[in-house]
C-alpha atoms as a PDB file:
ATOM      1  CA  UNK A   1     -24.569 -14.059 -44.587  1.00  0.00           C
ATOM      2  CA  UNK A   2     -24.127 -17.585 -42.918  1.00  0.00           C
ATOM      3  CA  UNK A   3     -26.453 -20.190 -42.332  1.00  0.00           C
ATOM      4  CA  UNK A   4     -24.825 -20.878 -38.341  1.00  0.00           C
ATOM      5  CA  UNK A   5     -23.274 -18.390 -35.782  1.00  0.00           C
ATOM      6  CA  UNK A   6     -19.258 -19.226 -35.538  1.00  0.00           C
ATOM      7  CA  UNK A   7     -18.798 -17.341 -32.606  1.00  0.00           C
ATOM      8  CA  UNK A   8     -20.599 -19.586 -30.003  1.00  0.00           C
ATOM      9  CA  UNK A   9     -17.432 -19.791 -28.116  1.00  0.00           C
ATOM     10  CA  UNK A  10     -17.855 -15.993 -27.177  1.00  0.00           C
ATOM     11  CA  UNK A  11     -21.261 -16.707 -25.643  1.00  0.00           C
ATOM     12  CA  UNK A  12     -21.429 -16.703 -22.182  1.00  0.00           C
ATOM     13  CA  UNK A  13     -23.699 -15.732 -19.384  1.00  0.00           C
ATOM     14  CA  UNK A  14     -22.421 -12.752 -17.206  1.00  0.00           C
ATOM     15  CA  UNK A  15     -24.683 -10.733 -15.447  1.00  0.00           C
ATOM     16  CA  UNK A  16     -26.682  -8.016 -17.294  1.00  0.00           C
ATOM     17  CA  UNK A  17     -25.328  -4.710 -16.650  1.00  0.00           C
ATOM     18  CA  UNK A  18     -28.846  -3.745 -15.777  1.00  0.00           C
ATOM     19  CA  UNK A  19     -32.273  -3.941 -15.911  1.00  0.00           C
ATOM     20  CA  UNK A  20     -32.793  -1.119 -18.957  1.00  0.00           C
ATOM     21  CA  UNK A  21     -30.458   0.038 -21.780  1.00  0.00           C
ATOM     22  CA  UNK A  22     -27.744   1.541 -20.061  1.00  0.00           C
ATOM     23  CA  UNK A  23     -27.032   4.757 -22.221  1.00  0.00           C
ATOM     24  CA  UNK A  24     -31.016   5.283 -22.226  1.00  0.00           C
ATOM     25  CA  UNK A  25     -30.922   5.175 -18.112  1.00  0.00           C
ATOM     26  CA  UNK A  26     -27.946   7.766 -18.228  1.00  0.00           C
ATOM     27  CA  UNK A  27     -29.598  10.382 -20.863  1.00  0.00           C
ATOM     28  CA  UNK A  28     -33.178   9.846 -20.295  1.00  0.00           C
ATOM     29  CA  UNK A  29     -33.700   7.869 -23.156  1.00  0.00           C
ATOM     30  CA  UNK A  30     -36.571   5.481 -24.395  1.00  0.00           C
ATOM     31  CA  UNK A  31     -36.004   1.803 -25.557  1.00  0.00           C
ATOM     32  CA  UNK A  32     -38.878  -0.728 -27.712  1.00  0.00           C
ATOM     33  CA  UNK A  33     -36.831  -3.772 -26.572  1.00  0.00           C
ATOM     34  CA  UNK A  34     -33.685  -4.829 -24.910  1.00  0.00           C
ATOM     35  CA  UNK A  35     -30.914  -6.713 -26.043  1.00  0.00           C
ATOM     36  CA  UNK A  36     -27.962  -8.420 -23.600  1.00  0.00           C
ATOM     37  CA  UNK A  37     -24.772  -9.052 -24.969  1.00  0.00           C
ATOM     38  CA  UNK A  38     -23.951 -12.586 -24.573  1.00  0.00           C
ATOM     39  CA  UNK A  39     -19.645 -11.605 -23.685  1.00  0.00           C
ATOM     40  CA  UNK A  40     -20.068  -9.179 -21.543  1.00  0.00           C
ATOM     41  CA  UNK A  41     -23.912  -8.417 -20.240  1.00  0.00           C
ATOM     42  CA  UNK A  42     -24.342  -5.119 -21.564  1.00  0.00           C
ATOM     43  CA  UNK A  43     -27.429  -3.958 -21.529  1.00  0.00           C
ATOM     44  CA  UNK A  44     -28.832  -2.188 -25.006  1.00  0.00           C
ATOM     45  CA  UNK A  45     -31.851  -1.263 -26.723  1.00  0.00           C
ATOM     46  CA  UNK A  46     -32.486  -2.938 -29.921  1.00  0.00           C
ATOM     47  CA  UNK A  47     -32.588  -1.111 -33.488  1.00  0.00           C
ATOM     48  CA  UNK A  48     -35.893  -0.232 -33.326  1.00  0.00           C
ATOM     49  CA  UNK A  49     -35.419   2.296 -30.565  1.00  0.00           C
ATOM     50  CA  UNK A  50     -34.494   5.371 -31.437  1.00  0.00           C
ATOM     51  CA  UNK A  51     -30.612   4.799 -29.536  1.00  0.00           C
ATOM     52  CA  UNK A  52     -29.872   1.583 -30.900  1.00  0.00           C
ATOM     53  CA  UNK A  53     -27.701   1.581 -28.474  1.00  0.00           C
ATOM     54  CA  UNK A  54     -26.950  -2.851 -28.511  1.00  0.00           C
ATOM     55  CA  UNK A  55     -25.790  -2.341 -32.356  1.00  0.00           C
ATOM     56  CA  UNK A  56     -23.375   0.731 -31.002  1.00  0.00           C
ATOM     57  CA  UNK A  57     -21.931  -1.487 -27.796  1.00  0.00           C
ATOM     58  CA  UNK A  58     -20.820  -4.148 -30.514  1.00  0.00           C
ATOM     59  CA  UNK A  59     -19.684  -1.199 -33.119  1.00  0.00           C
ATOM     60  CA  UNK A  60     -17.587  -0.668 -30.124  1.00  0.00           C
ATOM     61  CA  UNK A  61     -16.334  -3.657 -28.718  1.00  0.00           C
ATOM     62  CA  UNK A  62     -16.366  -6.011 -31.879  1.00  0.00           C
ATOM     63  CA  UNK A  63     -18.509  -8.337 -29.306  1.00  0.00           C
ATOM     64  CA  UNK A  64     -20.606 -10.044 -32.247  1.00  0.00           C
ATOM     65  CA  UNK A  65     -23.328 -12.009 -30.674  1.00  0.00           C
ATOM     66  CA  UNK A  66     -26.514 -10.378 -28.532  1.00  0.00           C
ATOM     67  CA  UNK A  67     -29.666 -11.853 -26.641  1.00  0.00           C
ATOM     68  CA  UNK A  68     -32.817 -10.724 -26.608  1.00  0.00           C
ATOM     69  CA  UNK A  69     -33.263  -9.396 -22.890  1.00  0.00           C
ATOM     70  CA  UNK A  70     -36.840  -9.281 -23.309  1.00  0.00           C
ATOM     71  CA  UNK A  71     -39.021 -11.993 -20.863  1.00  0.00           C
ATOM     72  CA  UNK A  72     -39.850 -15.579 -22.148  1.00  0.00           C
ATOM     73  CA  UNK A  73     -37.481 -14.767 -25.338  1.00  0.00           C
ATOM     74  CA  UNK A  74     -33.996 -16.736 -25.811  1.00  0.00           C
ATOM     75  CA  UNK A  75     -32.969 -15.944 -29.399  1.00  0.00           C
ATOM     76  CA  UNK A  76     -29.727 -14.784 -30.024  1.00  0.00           C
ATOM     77  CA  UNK A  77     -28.536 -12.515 -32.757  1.00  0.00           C
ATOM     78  CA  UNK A  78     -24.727 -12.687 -34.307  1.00  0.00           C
ATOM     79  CA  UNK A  79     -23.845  -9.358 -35.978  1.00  0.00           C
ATOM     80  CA  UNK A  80     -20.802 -10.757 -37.725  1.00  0.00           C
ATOM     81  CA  UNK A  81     -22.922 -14.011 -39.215  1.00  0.00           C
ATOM     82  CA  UNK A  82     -25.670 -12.084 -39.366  1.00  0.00           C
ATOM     83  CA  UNK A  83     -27.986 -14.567 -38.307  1.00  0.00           C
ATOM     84  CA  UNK A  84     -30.315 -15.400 -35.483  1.00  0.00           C
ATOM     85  CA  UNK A  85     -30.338 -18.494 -33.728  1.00  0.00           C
ATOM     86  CA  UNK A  86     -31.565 -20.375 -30.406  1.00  0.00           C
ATOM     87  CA  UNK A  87     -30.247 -22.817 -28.243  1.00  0.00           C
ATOM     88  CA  UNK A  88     -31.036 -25.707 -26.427  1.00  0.00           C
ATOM     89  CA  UNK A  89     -32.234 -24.936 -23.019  1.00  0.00           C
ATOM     90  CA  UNK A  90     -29.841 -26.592 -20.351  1.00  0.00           C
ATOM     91  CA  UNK A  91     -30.532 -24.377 -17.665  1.00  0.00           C
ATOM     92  CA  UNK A  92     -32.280 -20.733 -16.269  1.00  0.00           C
ATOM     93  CA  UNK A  93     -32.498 -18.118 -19.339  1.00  0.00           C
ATOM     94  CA  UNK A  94     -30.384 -15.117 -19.084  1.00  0.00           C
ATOM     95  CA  UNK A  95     -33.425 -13.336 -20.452  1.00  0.00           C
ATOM     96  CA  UNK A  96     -34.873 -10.591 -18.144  1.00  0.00           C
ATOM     97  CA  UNK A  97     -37.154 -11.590 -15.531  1.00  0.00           C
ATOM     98  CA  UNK A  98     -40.949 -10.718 -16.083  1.00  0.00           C
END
C-alpha cells in the first residue's frame, strides 16, 4: 500500500454516466452509496452495496482511481495505491448534486 495516489494523471472530470449506479438502474438493483470514476464517469455503487458494482467497472477497465459521487463529499479512492486522498478545491465538485 502507498502513502500517495500515482495515477493523478488519469483523473479527470467527464460527466457522470448518471445519476444512480448504472448496472443497479438496468437490473433493479439497490446501492448504499455511489462512486464516479474519475477517467471515465461511470457511475457505481460502492462495496457496501450488495453490487459493488464501482470495484467491478475498474476490475474491468483497469481505471484505478474513483470519487465518491455522494453530495458535499470529494474524496477519491485509488484501487491500485490503495489509498484515499482529497484534493485541493480549484473549482465546482464533480460530486453529485444534493
Amino acid at each position: 500500500m502507498s502513502d500517495t495516489c500515482s495515477h493523478l494523471d488519469q483523473i479527470t472530470t467527464p460527466s457522470a454516466s448518471g445519476d444512480g449506479c448504472v448496472e443497479c438502474l438496468a437490473t433493479g438493483g439497490q446501492w448504499v452509496h455511489l462512486r464516479r470514476c474519475a477517467s471515465c464517469g461511470h457511475v457505481g455503487c460502492c462495496d457496501s452495496s450488495p453490487g459493488t458494482h464501482a470495484t467491478v467497472h475498474f476490475r474491468d477497465t483497469g481505471h484505478p482511481v474513483m470519487q465518491s459521487y455522494e453530495p458535499g463529499e470529494d474524496w477519491y479512492w485509488c484501487y491500485l495505491d490503495e489509498v484515499a486522498f482529497e484534493l485541493p478545491a480549484d473549482g465546482p465538485s464533480p460530486s453529485h448534486p444534493a
